[in-house]
PDBML (XML) file of the C-alpha atoms, coordinates in Angstrom:
<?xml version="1.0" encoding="UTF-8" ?>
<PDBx:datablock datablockName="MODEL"
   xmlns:PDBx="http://pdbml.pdb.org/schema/pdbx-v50.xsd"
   xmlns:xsi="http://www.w3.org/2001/XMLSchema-instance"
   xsi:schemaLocation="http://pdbml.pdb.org/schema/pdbx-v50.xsd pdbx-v50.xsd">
   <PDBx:atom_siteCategory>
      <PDBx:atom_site id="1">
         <PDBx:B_iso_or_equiv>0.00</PDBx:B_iso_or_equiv>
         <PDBx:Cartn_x>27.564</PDBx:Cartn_x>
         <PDBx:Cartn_y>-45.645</PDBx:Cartn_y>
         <PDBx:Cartn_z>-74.209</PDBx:Cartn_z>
         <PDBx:auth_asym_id>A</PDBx:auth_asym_id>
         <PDBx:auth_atom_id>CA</PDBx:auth_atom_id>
         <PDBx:auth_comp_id>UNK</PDBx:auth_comp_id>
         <PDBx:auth_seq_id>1</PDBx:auth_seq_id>
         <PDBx:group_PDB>ATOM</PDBx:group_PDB>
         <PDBx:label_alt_id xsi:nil="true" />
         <PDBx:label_asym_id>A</PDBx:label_asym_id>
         <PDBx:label_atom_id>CA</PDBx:label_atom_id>
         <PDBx:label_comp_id>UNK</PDBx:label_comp_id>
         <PDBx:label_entity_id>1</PDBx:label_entity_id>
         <PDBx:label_seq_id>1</PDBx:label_seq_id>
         <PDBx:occupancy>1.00</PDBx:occupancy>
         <PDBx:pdbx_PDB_model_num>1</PDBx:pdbx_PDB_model_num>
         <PDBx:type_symbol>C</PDBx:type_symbol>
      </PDBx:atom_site>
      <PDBx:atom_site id="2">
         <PDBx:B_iso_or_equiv>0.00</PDBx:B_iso_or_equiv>
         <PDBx:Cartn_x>26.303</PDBx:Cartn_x>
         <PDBx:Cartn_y>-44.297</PDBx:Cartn_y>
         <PDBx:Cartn_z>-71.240</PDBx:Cartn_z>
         <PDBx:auth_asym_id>A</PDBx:auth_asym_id>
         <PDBx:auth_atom_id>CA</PDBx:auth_atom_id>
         <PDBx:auth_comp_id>UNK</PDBx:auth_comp_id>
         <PDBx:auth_seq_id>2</PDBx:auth_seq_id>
         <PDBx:group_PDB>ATOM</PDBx:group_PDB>
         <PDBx:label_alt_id xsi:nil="true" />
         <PDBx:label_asym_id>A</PDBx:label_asym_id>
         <PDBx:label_atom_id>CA</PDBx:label_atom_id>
         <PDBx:label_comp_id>UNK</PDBx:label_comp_id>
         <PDBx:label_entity_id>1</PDBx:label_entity_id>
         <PDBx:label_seq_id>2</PDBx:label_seq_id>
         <PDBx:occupancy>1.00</PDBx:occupancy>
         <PDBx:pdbx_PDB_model_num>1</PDBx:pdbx_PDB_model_num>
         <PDBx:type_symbol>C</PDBx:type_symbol>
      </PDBx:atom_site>
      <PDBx:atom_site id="3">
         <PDBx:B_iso_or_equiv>0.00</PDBx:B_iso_or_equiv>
         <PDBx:Cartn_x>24.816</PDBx:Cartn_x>
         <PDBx:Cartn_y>-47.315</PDBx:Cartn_y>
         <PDBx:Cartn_z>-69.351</PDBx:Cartn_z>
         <PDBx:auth_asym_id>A</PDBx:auth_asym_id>
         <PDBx:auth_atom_id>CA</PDBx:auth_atom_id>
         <PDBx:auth_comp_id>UNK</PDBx:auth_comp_id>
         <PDBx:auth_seq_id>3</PDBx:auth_seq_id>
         <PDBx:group_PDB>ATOM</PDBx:group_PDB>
         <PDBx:label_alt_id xsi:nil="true" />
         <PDBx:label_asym_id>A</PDBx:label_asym_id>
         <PDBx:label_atom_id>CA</PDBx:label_atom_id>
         <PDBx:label_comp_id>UNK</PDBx:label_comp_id>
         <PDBx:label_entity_id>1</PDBx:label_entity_id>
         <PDBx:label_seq_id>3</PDBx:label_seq_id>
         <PDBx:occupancy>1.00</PDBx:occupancy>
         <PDBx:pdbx_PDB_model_num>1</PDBx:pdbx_PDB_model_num>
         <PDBx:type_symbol>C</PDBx:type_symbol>
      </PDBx:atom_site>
      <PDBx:atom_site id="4">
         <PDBx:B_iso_or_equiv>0.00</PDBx:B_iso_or_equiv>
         <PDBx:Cartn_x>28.661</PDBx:Cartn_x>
         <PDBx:Cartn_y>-47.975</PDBx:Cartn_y>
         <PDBx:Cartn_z>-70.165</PDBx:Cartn_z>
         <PDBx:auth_asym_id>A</PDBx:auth_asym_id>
         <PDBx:auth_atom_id>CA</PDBx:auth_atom_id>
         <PDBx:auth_comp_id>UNK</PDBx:auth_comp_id>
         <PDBx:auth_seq_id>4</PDBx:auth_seq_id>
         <PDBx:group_PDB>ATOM</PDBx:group_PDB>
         <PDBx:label_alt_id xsi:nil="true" />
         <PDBx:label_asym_id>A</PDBx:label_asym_id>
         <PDBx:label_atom_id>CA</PDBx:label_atom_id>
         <PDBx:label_comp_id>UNK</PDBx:label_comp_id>
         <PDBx:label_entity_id>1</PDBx:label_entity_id>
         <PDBx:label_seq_id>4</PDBx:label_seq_id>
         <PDBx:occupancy>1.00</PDBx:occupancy>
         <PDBx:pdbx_PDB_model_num>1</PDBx:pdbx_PDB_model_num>
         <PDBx:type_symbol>C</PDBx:type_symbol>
      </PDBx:atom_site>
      <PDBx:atom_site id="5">
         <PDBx:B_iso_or_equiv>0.00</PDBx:B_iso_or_equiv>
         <PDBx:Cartn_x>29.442</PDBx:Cartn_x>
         <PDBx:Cartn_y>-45.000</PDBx:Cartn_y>
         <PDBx:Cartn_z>-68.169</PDBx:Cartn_z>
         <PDBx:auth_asym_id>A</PDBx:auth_asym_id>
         <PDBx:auth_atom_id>CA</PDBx:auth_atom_id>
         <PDBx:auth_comp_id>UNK</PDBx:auth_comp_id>
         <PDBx:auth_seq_id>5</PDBx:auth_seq_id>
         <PDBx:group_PDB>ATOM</PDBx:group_PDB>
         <PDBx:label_alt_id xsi:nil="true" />
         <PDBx:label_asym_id>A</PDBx:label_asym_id>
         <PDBx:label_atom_id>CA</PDBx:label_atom_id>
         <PDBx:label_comp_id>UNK</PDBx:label_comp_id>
         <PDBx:label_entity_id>1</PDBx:label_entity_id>
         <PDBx:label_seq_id>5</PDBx:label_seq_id>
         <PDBx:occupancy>1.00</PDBx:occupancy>
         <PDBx:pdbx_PDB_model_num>1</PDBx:pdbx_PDB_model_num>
         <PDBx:type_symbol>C</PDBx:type_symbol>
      </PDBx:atom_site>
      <PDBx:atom_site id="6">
         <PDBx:B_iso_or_equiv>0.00</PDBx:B_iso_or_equiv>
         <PDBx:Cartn_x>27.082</PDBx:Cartn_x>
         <PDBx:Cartn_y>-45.879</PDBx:Cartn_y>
         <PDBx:Cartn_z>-65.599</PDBx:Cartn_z>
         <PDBx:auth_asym_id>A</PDBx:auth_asym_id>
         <PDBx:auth_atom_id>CA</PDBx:auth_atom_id>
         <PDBx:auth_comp_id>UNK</PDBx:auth_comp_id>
         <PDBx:auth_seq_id>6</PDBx:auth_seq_id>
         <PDBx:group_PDB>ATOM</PDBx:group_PDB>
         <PDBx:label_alt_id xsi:nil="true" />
         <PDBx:label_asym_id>A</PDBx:label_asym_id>
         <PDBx:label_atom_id>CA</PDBx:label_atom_id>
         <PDBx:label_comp_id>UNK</PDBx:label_comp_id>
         <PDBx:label_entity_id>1</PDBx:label_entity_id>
         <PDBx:label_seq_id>6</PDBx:label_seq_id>
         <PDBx:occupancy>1.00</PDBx:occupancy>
         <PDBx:pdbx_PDB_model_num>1</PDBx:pdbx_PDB_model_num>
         <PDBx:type_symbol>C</PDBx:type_symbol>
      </PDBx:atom_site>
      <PDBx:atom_site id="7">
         <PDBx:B_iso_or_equiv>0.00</PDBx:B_iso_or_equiv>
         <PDBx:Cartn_x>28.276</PDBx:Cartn_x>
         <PDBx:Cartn_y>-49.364</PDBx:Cartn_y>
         <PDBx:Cartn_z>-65.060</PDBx:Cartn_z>
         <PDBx:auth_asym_id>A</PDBx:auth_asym_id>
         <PDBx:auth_atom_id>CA</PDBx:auth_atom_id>
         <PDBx:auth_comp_id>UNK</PDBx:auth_comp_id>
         <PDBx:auth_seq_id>7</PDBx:auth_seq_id>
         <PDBx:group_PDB>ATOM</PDBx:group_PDB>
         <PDBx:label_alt_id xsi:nil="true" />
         <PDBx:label_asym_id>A</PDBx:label_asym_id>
         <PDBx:label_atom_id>CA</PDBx:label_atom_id>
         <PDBx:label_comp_id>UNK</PDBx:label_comp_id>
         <PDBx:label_entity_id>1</PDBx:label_entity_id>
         <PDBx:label_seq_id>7</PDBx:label_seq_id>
         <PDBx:occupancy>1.00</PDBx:occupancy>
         <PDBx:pdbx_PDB_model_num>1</PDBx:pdbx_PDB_model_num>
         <PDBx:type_symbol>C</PDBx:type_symbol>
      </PDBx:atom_site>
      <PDBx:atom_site id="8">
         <PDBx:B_iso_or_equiv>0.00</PDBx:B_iso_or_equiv>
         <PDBx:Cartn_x>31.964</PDBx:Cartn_x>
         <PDBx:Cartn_y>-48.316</PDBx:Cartn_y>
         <PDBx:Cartn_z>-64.852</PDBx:Cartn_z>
         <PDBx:auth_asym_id>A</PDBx:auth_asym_id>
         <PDBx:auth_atom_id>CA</PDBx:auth_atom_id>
         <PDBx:auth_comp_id>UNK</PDBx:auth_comp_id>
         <PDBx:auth_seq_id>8</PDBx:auth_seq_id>
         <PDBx:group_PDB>ATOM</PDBx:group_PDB>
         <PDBx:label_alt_id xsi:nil="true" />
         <PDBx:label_asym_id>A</PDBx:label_asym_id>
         <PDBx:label_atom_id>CA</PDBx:label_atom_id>
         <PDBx:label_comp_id>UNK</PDBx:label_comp_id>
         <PDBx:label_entity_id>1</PDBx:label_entity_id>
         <PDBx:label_seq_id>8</PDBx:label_seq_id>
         <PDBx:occupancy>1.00</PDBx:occupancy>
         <PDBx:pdbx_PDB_model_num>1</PDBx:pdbx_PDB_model_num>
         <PDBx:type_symbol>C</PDBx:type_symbol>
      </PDBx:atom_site>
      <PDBx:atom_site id="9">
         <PDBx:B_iso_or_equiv>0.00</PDBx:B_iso_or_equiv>
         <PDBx:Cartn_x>31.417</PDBx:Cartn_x>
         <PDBx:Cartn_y>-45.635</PDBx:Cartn_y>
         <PDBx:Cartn_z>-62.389</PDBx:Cartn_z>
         <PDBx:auth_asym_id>A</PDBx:auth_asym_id>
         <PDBx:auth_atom_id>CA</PDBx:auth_atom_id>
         <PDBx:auth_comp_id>UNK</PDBx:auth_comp_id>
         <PDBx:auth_seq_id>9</PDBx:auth_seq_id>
         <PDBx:group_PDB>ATOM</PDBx:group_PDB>
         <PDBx:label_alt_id xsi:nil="true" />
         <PDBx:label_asym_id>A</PDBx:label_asym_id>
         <PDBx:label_atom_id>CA</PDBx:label_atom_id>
         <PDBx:label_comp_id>UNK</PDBx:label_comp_id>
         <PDBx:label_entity_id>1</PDBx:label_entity_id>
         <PDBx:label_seq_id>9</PDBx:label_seq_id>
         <PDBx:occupancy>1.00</PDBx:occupancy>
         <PDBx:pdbx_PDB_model_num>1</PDBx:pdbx_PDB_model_num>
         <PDBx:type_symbol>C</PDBx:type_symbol>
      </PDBx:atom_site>
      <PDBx:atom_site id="10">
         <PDBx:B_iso_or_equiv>0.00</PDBx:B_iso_or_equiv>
         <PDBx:Cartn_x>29.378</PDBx:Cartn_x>
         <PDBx:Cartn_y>-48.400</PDBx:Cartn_y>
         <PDBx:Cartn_z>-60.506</PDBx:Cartn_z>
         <PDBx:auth_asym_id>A</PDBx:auth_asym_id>
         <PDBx:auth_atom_id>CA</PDBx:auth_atom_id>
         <PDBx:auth_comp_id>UNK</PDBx:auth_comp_id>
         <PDBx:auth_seq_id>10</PDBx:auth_seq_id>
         <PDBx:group_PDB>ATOM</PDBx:group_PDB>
         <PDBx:label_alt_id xsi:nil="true" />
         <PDBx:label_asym_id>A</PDBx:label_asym_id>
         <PDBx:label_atom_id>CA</PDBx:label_atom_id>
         <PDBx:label_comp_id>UNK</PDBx:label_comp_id>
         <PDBx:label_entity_id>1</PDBx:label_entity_id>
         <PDBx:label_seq_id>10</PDBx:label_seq_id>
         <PDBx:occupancy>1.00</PDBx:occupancy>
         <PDBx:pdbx_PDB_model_num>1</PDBx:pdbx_PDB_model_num>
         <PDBx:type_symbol>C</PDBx:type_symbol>
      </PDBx:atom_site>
      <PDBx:atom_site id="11">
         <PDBx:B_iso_or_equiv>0.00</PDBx:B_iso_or_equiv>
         <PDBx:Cartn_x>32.051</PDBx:Cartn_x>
         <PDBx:Cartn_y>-51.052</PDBx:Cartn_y>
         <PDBx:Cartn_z>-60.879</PDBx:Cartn_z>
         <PDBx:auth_asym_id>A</PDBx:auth_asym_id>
         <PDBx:auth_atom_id>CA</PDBx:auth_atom_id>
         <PDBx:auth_comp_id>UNK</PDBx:auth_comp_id>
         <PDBx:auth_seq_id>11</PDBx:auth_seq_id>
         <PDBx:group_PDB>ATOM</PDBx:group_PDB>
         <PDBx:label_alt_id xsi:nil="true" />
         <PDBx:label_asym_id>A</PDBx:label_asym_id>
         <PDBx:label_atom_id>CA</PDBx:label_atom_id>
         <PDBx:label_comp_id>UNK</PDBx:label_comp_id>
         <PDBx:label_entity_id>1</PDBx:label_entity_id>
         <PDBx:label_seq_id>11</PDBx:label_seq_id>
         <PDBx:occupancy>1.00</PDBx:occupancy>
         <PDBx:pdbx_PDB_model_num>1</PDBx:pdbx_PDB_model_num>
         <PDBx:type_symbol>C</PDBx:type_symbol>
      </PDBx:atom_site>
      <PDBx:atom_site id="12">
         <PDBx:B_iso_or_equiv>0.00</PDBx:B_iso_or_equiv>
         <PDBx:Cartn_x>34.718</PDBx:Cartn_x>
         <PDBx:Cartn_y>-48.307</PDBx:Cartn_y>
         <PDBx:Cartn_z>-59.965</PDBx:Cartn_z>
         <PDBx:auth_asym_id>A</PDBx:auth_asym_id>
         <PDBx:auth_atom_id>CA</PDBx:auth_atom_id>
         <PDBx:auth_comp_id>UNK</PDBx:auth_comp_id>
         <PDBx:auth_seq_id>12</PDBx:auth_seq_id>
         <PDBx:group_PDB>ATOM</PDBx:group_PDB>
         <PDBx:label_alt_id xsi:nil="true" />
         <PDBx:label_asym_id>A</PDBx:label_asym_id>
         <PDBx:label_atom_id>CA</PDBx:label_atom_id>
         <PDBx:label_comp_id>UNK</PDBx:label_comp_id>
         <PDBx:label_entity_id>1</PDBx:label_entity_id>
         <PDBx:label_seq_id>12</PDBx:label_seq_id>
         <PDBx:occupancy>1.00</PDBx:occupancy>
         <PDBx:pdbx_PDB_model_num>1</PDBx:pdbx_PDB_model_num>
         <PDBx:type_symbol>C</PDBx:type_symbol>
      </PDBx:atom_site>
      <PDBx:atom_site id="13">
         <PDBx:B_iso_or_equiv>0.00</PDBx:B_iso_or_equiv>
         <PDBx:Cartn_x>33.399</PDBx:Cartn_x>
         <PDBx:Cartn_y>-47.327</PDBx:Cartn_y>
         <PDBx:Cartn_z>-56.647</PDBx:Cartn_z>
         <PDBx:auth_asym_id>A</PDBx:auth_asym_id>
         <PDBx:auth_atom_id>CA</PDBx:auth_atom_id>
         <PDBx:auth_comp_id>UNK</PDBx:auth_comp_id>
         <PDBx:auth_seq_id>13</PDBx:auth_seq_id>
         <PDBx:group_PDB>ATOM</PDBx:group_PDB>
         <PDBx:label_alt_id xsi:nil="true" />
         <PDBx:label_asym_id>A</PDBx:label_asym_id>
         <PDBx:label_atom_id>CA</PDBx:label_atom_id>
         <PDBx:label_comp_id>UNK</PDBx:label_comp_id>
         <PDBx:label_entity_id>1</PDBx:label_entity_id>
         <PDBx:label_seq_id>13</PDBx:label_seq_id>
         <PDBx:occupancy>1.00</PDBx:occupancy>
         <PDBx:pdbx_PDB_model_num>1</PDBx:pdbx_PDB_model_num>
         <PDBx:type_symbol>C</PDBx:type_symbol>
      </PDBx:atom_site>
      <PDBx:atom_site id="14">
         <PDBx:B_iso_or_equiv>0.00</PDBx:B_iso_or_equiv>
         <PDBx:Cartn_x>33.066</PDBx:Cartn_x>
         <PDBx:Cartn_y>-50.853</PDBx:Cartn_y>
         <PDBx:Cartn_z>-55.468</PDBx:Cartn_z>
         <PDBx:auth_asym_id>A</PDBx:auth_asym_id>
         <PDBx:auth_atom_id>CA</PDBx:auth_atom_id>
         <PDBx:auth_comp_id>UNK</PDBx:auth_comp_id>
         <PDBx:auth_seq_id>14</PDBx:auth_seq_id>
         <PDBx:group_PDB>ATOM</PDBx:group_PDB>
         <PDBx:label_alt_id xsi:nil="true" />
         <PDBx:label_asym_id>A</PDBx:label_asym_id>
         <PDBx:label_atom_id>CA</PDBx:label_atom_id>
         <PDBx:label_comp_id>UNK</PDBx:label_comp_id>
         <PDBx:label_entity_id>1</PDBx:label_entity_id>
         <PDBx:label_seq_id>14</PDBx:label_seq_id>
         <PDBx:occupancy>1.00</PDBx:occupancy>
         <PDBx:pdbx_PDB_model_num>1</PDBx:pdbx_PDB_model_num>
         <PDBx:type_symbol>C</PDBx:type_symbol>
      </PDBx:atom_site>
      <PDBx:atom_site id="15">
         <PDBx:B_iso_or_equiv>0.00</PDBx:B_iso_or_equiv>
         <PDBx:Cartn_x>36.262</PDBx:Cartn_x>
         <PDBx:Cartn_y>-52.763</PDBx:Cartn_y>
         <PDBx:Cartn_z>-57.431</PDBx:Cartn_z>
         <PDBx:auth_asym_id>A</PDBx:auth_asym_id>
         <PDBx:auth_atom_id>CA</PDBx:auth_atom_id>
         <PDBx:auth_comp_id>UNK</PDBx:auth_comp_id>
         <PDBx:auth_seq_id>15</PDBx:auth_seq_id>
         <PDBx:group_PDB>ATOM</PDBx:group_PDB>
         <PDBx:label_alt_id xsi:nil="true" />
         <PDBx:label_asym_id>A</PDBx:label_asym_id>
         <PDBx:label_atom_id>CA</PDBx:label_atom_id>
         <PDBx:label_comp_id>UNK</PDBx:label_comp_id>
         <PDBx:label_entity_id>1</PDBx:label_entity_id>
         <PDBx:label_seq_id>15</PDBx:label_seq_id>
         <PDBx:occupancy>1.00</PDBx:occupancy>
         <PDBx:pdbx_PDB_model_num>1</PDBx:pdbx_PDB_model_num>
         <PDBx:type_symbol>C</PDBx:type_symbol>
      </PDBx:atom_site>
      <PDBx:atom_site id="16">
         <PDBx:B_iso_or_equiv>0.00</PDBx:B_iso_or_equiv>
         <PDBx:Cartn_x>38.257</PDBx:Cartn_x>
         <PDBx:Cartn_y>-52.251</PDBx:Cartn_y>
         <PDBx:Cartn_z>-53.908</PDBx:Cartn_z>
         <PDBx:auth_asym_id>A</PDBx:auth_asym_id>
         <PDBx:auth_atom_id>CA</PDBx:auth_atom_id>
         <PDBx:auth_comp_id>UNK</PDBx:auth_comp_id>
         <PDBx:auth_seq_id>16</PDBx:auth_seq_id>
         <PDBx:group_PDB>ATOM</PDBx:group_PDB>
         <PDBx:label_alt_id xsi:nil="true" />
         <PDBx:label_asym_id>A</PDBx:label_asym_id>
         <PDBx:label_atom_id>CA</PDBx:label_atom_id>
         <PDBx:label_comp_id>UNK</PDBx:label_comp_id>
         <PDBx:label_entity_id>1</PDBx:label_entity_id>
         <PDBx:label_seq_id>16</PDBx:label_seq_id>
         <PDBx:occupancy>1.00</PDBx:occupancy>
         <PDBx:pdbx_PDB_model_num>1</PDBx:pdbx_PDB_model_num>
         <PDBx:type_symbol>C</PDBx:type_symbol>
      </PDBx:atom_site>
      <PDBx:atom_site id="17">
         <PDBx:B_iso_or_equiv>0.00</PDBx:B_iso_or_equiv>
         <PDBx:Cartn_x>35.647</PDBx:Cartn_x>
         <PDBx:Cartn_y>-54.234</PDBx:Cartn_y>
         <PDBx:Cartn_z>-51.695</PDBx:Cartn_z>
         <PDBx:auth_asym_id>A</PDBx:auth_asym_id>
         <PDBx:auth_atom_id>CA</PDBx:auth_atom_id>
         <PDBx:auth_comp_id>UNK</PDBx:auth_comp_id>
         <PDBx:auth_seq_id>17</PDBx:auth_seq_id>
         <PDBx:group_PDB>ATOM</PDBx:group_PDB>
         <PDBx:label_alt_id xsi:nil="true" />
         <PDBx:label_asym_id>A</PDBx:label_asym_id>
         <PDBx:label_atom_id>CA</PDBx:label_atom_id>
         <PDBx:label_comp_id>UNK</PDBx:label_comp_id>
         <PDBx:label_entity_id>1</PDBx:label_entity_id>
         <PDBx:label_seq_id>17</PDBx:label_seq_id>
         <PDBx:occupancy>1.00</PDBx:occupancy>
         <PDBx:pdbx_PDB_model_num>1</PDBx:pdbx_PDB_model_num>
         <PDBx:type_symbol>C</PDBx:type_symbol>
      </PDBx:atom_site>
      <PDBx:atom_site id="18">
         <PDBx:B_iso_or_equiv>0.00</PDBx:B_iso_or_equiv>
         <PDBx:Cartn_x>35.773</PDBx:Cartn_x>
         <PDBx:Cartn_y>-57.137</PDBx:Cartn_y>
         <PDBx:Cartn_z>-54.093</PDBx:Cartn_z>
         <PDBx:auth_asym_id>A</PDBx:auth_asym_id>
         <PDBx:auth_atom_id>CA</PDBx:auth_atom_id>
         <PDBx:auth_comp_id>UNK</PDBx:auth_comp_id>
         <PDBx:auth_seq_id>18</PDBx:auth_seq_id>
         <PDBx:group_PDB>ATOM</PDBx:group_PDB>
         <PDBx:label_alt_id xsi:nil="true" />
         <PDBx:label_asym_id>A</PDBx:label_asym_id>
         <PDBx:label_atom_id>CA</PDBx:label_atom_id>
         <PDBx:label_comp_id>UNK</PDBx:label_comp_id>
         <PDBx:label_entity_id>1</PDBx:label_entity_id>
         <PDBx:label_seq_id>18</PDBx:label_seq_id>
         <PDBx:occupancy>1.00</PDBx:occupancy>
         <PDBx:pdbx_PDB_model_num>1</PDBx:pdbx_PDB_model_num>
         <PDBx:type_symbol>C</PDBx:type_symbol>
      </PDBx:atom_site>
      <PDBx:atom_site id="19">
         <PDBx:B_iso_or_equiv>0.00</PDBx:B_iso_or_equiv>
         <PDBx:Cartn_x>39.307</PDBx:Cartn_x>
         <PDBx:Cartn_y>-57.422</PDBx:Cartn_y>
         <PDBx:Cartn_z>-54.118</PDBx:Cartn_z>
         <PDBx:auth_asym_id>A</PDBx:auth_asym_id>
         <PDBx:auth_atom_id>CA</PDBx:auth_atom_id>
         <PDBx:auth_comp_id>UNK</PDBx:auth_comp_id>
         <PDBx:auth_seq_id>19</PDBx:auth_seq_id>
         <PDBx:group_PDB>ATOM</PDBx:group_PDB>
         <PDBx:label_alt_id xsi:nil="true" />
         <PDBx:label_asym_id>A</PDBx:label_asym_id>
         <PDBx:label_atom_id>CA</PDBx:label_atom_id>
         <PDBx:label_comp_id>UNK</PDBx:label_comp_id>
         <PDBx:label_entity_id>1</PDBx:label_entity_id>
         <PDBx:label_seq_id>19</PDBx:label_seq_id>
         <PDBx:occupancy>1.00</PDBx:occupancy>
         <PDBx:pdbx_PDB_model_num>1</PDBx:pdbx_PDB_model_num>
         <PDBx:type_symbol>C</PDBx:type_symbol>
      </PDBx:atom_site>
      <PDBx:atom_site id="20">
         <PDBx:B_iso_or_equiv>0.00</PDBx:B_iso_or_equiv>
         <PDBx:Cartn_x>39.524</PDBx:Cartn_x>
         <PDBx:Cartn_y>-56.962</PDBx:Cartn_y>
         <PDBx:Cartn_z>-49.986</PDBx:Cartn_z>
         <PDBx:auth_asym_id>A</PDBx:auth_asym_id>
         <PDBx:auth_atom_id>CA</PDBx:auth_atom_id>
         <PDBx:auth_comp_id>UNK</PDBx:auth_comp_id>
         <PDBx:auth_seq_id>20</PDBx:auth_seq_id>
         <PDBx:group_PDB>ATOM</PDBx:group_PDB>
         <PDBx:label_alt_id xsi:nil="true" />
         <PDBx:label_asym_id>A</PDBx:label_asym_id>
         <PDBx:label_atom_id>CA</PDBx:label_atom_id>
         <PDBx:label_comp_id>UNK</PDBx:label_comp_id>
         <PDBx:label_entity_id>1</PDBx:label_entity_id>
         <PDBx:label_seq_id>20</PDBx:label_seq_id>
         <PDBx:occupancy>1.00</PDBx:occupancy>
         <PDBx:pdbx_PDB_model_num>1</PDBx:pdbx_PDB_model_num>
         <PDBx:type_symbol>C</PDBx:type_symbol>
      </PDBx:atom_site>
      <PDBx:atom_site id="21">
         <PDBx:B_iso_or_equiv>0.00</PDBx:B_iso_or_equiv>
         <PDBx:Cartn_x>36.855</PDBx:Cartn_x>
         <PDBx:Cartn_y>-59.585</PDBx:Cartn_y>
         <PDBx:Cartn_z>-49.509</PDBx:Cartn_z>
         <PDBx:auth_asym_id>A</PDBx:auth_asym_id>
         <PDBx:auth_atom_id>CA</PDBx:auth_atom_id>
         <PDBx:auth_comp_id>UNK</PDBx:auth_comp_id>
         <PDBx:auth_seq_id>21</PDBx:auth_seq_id>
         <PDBx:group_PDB>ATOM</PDBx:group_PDB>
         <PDBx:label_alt_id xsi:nil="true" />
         <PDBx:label_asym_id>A</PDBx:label_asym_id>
         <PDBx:label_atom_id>CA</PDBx:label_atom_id>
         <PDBx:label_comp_id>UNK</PDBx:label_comp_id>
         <PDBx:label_entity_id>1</PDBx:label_entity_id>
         <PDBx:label_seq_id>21</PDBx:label_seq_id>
         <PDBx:occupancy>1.00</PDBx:occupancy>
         <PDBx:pdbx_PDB_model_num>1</PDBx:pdbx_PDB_model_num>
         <PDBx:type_symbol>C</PDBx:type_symbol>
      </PDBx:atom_site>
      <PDBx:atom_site id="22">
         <PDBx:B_iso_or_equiv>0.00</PDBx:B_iso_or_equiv>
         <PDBx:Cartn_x>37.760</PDBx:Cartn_x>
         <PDBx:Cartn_y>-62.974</PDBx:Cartn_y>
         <PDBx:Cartn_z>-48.454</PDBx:Cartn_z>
         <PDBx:auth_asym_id>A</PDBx:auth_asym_id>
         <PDBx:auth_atom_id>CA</PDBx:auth_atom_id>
         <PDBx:auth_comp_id>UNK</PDBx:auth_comp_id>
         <PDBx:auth_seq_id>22</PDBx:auth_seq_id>
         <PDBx:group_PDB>ATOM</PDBx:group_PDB>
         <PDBx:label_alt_id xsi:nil="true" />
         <PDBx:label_asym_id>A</PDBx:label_asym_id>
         <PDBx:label_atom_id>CA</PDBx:label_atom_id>
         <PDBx:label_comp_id>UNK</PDBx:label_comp_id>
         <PDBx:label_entity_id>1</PDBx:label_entity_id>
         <PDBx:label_seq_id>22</PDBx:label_seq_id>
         <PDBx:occupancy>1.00</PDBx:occupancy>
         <PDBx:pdbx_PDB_model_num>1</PDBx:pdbx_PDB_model_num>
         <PDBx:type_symbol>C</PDBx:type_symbol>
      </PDBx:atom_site>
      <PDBx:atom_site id="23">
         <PDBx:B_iso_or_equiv>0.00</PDBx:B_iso_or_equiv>
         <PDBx:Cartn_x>35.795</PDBx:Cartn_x>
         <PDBx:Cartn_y>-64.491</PDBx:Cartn_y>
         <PDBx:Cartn_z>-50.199</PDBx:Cartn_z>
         <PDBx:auth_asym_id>A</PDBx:auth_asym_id>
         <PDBx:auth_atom_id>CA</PDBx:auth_atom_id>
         <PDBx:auth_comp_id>UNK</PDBx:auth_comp_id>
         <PDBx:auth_seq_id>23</PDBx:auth_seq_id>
         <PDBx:group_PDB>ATOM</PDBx:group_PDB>
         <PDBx:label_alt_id xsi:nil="true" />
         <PDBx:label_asym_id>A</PDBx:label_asym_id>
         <PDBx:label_atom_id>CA</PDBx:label_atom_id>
         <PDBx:label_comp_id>UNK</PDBx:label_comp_id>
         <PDBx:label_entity_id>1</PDBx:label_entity_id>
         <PDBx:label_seq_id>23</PDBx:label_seq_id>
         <PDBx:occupancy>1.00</PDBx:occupancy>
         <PDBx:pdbx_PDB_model_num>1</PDBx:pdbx_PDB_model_num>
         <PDBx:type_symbol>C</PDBx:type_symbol>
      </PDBx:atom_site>
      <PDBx:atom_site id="24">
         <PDBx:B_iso_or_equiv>0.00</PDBx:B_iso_or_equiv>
         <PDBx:Cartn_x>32.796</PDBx:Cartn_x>
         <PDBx:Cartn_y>-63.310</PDBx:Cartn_y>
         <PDBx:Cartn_z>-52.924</PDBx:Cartn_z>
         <PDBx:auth_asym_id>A</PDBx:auth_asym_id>
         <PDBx:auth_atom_id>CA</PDBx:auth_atom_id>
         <PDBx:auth_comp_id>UNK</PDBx:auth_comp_id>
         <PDBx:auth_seq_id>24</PDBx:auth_seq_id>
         <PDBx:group_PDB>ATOM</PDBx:group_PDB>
         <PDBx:label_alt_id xsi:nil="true" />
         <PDBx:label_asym_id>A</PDBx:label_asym_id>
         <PDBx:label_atom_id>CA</PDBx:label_atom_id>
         <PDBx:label_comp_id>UNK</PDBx:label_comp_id>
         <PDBx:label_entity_id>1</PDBx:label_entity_id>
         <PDBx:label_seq_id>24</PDBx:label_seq_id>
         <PDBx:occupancy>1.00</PDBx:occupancy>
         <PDBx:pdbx_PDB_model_num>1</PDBx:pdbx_PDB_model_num>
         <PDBx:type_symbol>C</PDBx:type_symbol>
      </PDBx:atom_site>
      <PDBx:atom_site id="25">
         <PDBx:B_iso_or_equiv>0.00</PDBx:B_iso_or_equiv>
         <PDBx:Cartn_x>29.506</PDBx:Cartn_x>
         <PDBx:Cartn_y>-64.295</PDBx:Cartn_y>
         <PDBx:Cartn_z>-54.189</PDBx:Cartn_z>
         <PDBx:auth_asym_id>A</PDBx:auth_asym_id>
         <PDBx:auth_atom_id>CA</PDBx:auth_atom_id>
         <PDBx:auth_comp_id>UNK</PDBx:auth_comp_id>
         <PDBx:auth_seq_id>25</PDBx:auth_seq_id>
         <PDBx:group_PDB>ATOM</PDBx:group_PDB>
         <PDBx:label_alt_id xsi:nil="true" />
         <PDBx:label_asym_id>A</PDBx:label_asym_id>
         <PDBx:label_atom_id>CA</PDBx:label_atom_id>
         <PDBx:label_comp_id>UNK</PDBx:label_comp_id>
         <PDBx:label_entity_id>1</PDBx:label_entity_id>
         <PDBx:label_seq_id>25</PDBx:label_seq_id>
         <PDBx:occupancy>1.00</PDBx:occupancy>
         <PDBx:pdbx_PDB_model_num>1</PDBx:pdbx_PDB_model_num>
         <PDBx:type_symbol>C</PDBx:type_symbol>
      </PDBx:atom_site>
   </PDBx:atom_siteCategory>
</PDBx:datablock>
């Protein structure tokens, strides 16, 4: 569970960049 954590704070503090992008890799 807290790799979990981890991971969601990580994917949190980067979810806007991926969704602003034009296009992703």
């Amino acid at each position: 569970s807290e790799w979990l954590q981890f991971a969601r704070e990580g994917a949190k503090r980067n979810a806007e960049t991926v969704v602003g992008s034009r296009v992703a890799f």
